[in-house]
N, C-alpha and C. Protein backbone atom coordinates (compact mmCIF):
# COMPACT_ATOMS: atom_id res chain seq x y z
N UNK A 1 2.23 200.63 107.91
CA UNK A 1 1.97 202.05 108.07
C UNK A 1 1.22 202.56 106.85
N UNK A 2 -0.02 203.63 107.20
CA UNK A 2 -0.42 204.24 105.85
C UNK A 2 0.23 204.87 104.96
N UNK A 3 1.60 205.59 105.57
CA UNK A 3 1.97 206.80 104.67
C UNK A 3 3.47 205.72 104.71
N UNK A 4 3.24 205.69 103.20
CA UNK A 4 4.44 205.08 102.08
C UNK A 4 5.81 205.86 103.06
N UNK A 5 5.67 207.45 102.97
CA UNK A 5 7.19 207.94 103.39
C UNK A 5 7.40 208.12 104.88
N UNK A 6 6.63 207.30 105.57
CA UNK A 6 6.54 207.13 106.93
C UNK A 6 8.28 206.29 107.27
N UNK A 7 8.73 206.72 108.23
CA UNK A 7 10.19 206.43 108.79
C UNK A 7 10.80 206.64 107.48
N UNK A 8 10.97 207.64 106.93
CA UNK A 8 11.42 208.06 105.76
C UNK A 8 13.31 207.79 105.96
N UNK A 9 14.00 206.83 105.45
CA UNK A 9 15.09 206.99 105.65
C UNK A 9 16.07 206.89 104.21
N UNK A 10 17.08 207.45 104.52
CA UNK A 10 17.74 208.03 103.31
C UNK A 10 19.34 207.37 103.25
N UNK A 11 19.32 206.24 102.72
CA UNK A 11 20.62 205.35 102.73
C UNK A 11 21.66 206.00 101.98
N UNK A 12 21.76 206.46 101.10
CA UNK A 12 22.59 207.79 100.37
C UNK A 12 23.03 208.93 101.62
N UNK A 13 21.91 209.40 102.30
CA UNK A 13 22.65 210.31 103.14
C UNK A 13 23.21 210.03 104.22
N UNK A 14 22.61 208.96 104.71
CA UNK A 14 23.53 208.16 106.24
C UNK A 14 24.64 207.64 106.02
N UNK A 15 24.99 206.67 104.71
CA UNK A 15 26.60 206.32 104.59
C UNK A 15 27.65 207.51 104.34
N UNK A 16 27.24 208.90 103.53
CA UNK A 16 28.02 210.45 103.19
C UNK A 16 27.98 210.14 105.00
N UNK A 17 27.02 210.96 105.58
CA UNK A 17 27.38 211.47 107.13
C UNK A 17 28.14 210.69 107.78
N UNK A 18 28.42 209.35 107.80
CA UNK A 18 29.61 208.26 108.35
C UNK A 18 30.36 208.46 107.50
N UNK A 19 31.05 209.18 106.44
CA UNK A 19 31.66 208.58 105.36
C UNK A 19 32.40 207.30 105.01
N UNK A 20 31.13 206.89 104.52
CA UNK A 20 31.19 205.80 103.82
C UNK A 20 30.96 205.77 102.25
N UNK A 21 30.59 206.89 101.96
CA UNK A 21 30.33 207.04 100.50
C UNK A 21 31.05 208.32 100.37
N UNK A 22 32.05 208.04 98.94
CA UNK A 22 32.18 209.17 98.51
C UNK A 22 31.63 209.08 97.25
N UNK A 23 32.54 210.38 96.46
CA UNK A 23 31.91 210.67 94.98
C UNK A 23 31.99 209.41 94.02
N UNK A 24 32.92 208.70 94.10
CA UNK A 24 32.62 207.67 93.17
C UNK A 24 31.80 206.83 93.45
N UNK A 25 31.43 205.90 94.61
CA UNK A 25 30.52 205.41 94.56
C UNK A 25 29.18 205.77 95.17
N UNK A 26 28.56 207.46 94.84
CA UNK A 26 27.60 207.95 94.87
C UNK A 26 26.76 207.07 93.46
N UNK A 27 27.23 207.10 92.66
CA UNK A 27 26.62 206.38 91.70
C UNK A 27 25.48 205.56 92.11
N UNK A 28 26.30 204.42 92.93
CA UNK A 28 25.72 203.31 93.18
C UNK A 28 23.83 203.78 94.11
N UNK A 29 23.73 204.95 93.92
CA UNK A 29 22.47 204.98 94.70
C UNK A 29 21.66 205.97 94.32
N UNK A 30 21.34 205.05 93.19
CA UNK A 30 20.16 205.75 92.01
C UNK A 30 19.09 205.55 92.92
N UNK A 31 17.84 206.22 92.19
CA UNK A 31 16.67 206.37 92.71
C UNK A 31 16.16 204.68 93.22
N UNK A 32 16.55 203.85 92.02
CA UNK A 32 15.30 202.84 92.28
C UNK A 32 16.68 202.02 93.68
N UNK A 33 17.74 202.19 93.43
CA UNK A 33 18.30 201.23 94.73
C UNK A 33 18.70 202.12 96.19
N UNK A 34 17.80 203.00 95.82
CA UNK A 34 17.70 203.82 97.33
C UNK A 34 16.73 203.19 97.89
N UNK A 35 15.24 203.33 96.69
CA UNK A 35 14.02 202.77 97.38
C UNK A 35 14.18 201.32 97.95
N UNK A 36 15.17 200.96 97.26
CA UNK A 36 15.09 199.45 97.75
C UNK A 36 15.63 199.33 98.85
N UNK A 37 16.94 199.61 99.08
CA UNK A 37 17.40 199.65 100.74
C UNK A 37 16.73 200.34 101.98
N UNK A 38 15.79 201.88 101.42
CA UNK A 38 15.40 202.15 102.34
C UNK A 38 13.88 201.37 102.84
N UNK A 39 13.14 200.27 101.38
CA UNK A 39 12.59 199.49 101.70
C UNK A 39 12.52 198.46 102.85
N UNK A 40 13.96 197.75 102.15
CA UNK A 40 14.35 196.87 102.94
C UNK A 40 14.65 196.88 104.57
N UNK A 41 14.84 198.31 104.85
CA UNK A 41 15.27 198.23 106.20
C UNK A 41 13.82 199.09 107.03
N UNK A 42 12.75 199.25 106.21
CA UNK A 42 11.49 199.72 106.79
C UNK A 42 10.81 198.51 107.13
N UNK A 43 11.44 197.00 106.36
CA UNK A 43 10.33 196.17 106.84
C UNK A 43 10.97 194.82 108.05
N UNK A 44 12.26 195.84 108.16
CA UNK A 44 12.89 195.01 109.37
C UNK A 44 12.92 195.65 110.53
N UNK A 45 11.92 196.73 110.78
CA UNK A 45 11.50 197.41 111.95
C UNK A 45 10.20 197.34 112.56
N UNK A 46 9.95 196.95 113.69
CA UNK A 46 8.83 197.01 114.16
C UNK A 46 8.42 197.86 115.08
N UNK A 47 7.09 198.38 114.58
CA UNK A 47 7.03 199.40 115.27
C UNK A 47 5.83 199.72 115.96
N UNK A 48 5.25 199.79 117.12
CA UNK A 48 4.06 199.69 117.88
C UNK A 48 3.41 201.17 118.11
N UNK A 49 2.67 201.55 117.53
CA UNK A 49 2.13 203.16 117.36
C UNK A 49 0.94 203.47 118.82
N UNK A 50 1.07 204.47 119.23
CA UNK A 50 0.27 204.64 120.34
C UNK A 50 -0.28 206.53 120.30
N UNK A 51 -1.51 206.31 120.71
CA UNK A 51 -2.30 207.61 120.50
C UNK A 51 -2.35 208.24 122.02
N UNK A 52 -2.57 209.67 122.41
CA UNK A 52 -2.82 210.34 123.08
C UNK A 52 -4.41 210.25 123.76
N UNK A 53 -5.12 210.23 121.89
CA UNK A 53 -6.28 210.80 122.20
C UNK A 53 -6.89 209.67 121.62
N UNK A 54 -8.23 209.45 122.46
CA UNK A 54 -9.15 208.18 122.05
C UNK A 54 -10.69 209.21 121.12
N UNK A 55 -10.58 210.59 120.85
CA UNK A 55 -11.85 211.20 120.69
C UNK A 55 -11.78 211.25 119.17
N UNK A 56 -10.76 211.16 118.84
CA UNK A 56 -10.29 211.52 116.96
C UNK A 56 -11.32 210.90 115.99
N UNK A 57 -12.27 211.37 115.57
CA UNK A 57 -13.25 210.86 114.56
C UNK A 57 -12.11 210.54 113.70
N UNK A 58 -11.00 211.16 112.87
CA UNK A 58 -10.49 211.00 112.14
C UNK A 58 -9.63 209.64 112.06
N UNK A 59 -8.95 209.48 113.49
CA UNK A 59 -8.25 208.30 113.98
C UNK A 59 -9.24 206.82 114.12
N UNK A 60 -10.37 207.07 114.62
CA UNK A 60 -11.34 206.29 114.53
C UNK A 60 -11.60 205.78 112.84
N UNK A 61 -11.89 206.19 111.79
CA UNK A 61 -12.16 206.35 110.32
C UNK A 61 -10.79 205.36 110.28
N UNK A 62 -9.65 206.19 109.98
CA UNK A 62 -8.83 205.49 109.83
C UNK A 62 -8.05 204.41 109.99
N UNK A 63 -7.91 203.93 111.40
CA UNK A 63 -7.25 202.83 112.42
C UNK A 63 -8.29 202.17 112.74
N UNK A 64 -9.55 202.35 112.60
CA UNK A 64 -10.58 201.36 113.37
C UNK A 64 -11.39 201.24 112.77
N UNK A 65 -11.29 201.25 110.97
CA UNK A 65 -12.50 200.53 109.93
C UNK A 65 -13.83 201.21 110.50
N UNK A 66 -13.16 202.46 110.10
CA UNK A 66 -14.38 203.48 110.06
C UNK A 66 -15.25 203.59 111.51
N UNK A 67 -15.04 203.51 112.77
CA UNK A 67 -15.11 203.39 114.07
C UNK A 67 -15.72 202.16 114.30
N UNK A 68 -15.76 200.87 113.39
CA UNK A 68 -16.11 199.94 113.62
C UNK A 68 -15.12 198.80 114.57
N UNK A 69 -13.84 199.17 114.96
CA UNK A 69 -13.39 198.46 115.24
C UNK A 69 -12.82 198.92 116.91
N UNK A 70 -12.20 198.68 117.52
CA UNK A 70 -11.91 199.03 119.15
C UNK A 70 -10.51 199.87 119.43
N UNK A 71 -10.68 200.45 120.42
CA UNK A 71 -9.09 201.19 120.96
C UNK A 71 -8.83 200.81 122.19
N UNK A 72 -7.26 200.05 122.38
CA UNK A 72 -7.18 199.66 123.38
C UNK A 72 -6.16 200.46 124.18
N UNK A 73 -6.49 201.14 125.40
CA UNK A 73 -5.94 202.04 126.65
C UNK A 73 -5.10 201.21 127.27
N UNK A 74 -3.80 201.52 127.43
CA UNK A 74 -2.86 201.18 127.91
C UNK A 74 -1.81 201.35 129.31
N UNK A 75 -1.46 201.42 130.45
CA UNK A 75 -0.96 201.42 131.12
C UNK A 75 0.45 202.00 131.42
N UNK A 76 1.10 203.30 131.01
CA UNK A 76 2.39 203.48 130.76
C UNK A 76 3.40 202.48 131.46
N UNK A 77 3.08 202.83 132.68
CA UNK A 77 4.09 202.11 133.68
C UNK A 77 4.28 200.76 133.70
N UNK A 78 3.32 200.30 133.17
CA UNK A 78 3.09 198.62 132.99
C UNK A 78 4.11 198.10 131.73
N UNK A 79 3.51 198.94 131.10
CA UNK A 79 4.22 198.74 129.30
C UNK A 79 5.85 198.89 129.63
N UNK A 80 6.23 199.66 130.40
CA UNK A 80 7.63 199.96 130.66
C UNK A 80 8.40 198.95 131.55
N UNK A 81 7.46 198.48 132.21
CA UNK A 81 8.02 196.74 133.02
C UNK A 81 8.12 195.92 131.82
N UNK A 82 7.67 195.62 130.61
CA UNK A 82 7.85 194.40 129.50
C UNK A 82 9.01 195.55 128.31
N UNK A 83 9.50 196.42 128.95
CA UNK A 83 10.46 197.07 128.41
C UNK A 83 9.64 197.64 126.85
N UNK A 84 8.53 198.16 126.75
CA UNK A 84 7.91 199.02 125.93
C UNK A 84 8.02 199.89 126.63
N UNK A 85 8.55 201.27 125.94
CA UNK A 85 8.93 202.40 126.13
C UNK A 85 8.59 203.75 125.18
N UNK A 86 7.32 203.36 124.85
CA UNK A 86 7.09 204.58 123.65
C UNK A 86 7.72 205.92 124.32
N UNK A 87 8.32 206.49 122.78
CA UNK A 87 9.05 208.27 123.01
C UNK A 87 7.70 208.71 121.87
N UNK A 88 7.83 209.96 122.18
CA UNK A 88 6.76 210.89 121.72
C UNK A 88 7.54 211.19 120.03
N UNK A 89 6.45 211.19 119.16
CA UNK A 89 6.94 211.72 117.77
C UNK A 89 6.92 213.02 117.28
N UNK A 90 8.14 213.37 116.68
CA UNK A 90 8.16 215.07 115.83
C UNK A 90 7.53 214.71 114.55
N UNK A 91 6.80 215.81 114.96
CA UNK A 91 6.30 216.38 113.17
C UNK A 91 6.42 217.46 112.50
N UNK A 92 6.99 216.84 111.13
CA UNK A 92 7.60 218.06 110.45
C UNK A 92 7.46 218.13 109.32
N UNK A 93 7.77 219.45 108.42
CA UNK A 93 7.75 219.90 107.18
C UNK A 93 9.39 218.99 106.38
N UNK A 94 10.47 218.40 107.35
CA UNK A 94 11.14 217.64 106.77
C UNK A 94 11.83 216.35 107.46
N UNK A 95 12.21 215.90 106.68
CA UNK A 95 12.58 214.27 107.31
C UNK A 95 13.80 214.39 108.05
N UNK A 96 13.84 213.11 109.12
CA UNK A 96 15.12 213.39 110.02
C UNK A 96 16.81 213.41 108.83
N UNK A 97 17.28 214.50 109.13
CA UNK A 97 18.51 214.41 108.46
C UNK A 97 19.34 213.89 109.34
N UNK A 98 20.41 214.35 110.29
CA UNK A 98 21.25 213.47 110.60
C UNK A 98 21.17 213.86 112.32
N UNK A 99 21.67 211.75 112.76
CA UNK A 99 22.10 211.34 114.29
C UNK A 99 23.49 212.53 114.80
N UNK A 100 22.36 213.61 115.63
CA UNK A 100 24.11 214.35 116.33
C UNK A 100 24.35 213.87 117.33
N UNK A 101 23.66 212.54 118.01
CA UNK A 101 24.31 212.36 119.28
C UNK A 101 25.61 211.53 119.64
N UNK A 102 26.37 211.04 120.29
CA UNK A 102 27.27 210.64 120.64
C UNK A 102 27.23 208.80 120.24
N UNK A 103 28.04 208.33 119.47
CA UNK A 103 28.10 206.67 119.20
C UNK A 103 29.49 206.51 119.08
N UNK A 104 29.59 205.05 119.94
CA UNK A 104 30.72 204.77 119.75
C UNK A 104 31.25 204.65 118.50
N UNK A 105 30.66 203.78 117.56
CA UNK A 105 30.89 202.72 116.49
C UNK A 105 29.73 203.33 115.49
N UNK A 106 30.25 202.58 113.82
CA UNK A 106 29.26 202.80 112.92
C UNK A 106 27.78 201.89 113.24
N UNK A 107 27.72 201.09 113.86
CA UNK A 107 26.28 200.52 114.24
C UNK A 107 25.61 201.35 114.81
N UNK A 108 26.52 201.72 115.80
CA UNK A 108 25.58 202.74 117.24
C UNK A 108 25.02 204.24 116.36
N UNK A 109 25.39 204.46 116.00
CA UNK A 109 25.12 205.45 115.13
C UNK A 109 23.80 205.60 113.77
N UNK A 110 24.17 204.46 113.33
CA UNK A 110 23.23 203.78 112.62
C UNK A 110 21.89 203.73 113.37
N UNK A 111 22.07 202.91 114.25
CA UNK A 111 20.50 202.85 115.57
C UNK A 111 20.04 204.43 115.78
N UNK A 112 21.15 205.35 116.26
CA UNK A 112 20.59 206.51 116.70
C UNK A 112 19.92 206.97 115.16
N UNK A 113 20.60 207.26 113.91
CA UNK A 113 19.65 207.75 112.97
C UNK A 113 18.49 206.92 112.92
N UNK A 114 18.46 206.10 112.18
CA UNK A 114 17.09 205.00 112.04
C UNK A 114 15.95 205.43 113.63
N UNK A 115 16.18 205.94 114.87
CA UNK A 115 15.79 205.89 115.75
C UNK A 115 15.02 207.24 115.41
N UNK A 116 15.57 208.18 115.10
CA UNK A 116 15.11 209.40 114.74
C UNK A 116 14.38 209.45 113.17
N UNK A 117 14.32 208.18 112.67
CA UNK A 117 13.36 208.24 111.39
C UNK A 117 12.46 207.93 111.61
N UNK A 118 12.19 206.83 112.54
CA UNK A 118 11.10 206.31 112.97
C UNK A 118 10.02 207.40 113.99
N UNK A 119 11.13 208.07 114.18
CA UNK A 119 10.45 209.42 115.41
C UNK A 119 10.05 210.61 114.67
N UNK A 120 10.13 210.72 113.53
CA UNK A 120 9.65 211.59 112.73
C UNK A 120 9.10 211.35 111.66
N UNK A 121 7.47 212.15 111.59
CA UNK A 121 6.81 212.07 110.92
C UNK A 121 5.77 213.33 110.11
N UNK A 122 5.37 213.18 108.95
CA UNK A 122 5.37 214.68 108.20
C UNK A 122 3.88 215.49 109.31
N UNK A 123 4.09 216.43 109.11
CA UNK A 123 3.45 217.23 110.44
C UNK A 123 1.30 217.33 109.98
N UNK A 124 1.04 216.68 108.54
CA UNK A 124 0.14 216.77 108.14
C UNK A 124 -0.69 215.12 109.11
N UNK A 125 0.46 214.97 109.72
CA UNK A 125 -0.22 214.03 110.70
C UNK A 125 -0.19 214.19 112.21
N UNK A 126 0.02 215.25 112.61
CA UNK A 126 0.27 215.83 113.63
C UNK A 126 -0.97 215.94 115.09
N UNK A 127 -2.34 215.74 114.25
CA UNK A 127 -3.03 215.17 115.13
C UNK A 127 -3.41 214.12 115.77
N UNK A 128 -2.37 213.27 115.15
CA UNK A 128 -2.67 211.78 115.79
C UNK A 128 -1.85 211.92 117.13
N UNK A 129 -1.44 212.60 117.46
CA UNK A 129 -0.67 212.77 118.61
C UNK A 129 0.17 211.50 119.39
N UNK A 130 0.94 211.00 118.47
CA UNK A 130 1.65 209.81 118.71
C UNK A 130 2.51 209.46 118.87
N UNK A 131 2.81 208.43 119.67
CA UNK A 131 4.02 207.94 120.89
C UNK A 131 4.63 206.54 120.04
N UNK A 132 5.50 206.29 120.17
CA UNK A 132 5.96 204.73 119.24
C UNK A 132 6.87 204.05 120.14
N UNK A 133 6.90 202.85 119.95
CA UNK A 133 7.72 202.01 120.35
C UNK A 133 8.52 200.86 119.48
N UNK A 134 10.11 201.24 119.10
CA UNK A 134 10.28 199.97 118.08
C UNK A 134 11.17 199.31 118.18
N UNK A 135 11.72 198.13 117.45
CA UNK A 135 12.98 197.46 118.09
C UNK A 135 13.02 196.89 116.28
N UNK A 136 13.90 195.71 116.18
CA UNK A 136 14.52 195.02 115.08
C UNK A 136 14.16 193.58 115.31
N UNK A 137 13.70 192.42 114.92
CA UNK A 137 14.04 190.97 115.07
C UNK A 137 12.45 190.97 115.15
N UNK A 138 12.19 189.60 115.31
CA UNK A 138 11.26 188.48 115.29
C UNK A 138 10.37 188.64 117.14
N UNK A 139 11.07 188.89 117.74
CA UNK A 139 10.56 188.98 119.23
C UNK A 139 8.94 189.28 119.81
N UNK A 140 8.80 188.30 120.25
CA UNK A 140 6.87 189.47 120.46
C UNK A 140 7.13 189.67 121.90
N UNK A 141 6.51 190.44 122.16
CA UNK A 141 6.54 191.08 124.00
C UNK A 141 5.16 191.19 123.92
N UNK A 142 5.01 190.10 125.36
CA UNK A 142 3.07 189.91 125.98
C UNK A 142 2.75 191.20 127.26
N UNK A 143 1.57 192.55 126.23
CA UNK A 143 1.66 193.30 127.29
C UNK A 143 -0.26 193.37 127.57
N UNK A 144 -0.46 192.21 127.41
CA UNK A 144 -1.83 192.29 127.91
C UNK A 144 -2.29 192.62 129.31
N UNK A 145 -1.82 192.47 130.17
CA UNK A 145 -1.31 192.70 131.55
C UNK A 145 -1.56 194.33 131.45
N UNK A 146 -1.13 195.00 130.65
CA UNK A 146 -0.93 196.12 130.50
C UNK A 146 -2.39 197.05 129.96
N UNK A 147 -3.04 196.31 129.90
CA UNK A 147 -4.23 196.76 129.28
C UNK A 147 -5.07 197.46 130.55
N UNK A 148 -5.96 199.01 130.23
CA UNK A 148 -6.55 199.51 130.96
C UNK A 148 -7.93 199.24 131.13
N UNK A 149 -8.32 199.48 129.91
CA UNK A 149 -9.32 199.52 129.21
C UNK A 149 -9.29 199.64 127.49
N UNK A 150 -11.22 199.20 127.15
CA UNK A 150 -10.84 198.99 125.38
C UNK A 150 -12.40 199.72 125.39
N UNK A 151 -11.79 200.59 124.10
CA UNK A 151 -13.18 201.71 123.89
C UNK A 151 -13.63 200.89 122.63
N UNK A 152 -15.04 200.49 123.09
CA UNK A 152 -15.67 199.71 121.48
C UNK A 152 -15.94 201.01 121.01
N UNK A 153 -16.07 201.07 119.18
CA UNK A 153 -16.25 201.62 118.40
C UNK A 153 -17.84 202.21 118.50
N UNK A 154 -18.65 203.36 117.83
CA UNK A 154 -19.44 203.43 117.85
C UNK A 154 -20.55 202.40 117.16
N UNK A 155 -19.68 202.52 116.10
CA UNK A 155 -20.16 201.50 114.83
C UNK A 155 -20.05 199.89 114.83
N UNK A 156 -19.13 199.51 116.19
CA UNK A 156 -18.83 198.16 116.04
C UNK A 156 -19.94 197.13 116.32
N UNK A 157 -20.41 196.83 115.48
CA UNK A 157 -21.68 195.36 115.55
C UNK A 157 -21.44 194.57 115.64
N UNK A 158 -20.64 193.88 114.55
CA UNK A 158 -20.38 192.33 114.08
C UNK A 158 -18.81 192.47 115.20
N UNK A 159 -19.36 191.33 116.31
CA UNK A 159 -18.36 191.46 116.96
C UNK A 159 -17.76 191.69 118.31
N UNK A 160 -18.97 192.86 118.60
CA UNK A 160 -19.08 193.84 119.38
C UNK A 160 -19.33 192.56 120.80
N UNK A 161 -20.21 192.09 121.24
CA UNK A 161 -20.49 190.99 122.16
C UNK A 161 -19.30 190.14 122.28
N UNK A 162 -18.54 189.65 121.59
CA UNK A 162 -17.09 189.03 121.67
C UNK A 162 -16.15 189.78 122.22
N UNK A 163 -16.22 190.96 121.86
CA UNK A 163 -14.91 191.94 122.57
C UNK A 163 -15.56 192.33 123.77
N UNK A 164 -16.84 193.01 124.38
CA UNK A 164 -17.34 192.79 125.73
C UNK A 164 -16.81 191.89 126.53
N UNK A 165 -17.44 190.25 126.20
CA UNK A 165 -17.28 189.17 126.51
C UNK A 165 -15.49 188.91 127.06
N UNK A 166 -14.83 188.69 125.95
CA UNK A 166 -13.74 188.76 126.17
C UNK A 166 -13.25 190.01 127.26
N UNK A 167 -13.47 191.22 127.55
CA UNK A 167 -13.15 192.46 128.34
C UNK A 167 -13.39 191.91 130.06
N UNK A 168 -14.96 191.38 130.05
CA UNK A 168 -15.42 190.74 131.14
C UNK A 168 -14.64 189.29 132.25
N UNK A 169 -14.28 188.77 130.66
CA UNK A 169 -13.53 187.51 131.06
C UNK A 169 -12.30 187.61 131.53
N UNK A 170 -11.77 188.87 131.12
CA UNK A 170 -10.11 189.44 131.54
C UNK A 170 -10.23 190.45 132.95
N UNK A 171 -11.79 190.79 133.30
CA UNK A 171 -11.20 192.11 134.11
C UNK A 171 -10.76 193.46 133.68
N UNK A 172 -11.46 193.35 132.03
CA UNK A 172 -10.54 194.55 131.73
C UNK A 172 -11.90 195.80 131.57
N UNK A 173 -11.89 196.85 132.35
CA UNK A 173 -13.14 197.92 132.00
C UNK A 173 -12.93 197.98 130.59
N UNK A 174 -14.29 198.17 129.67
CA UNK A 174 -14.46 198.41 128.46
C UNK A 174 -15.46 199.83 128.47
N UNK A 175 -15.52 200.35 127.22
CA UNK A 175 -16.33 201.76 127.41
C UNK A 175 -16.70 201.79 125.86
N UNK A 176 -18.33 202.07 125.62
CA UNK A 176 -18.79 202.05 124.51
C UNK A 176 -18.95 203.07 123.80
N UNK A 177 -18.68 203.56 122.59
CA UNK A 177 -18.59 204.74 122.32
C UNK A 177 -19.76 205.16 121.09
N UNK A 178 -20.45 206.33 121.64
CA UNK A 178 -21.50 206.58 120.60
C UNK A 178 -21.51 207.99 120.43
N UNK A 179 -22.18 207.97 119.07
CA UNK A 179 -22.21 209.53 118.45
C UNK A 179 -23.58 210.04 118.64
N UNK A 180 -24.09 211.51 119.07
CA UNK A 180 -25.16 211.50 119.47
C UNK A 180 -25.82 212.23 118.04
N UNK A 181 -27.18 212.63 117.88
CA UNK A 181 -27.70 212.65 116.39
C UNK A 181 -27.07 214.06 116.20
N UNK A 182 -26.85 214.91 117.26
CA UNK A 182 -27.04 216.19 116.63
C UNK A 182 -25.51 217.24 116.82
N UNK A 183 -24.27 216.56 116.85
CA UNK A 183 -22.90 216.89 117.01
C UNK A 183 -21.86 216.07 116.75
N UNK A 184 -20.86 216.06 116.31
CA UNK A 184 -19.67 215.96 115.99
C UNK A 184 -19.13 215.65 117.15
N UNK A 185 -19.45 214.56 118.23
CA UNK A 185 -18.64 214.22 119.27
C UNK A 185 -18.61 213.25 119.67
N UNK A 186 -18.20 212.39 120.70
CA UNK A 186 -18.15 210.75 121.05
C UNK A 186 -19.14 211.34 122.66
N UNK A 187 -20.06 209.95 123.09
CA UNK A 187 -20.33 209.70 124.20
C UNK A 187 -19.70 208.95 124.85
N UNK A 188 -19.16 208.80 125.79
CA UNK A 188 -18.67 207.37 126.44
C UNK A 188 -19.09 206.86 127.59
N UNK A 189 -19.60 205.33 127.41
CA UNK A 189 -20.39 204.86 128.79
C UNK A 189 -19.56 203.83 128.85
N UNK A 190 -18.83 204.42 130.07
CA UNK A 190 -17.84 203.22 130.76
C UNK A 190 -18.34 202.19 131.66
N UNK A 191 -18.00 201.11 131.47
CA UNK A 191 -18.36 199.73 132.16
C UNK A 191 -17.10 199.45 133.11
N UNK A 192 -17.35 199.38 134.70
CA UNK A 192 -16.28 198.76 135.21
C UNK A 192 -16.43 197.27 135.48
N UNK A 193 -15.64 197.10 135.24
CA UNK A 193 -15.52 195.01 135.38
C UNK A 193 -14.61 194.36 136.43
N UNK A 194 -15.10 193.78 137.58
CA UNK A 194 -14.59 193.76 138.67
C UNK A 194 -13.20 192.75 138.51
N UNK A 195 -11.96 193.50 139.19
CA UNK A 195 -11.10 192.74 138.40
C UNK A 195 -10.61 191.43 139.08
N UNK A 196 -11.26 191.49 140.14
CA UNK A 196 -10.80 190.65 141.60
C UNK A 196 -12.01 188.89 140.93
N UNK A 197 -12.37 188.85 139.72
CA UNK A 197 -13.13 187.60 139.46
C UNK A 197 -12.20 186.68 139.12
């Protein structure tokens, strides 16, 4: 993720809200062994980010090496058969404080906060208009199947004929995206690719 305090989670305040910490061993969670646990448990989450909008010059710059690189359109209903389930993200002026929903156990509880860190994000990113999907472990889930279409970049050259190629060879419509000389906007010339080859 770009932003360092992205799934911002706060191991000091989730063990207080279970109480699991009291005053004496508040100690134990100085600055630098907060960062570390809340490190540690940012890089045992995986998390699959999904956009609204394919028009974002800004999203383009950023996620696609300066619109040199591709966006691939996705299938909700499809993604939800390989049990991807993106929920929509809050954005805000502050980080998720605490899980009020119902858990049996200190795990379940645990999942629901961490679930709501990952779902919130600071609102200065609020135009990426984004959906996530995440889980814990090693697991990959194949959702190529799931693919709609892939918008090449305006800028994408080196490359660009391989990801066609490949689009063609799958059946998958691709759509090329260009900036015209005299506005601030995307063109898009969609290619359908017959999927029945």
């Amino acid at each position: 993720m770009s932003d360092p305090y992205d799934c911002l989670f706060s191991s000091r305040r989730t063990y207080k809200n279970i109480g699991v910490l009291d005053e004496d061993s508040e100690d134990y969670f100085d600055d630098v062994s907060e960062r570390m646990i809340s490190d540690s448990i940012r890089e045992e989450i995986n998390v699959c980010c999904f956009s609204t909008d394919c028009t974002s010059f800004s999203m383009w710059d950023q996620y696609a090496s300066g619109h040199r690189g591709v966006c691939i359109e996705y299938d909700s209903r499809k993604l939800q058969k390989h049990n991807v389930k993106p929920r929509k993200v809050k954005y805000s002026v502050k980080s998720f404080k605490r899980f009020n929903g119902q858990a049996k156990d200190v795990a379940e509880y645990l999942v629901g906060h961490l679930s709501g860190c990952v779902l919130t994000k600071n609102r200065d990113y609020r135009h990426e208009q984004e959906w996530r999907s995440f889980g814990t472990g090693a697991s990959k889930v194949q959702i190529e199947d799931a693919i709609n279409c892939v918008y090449v970049g305006s800028r994408c050259s080196k490359g660009r004929n391989k990801v066609i190629q490949t689009c063609r060879d799958l059946g998958i419509d691709y759509v090329r995206m260009s900036v015209p000389d005299d506005e601030y906007s995307f063109v898009q010339r969609r290619h359908f690719v017959d999927r029945n080859l």
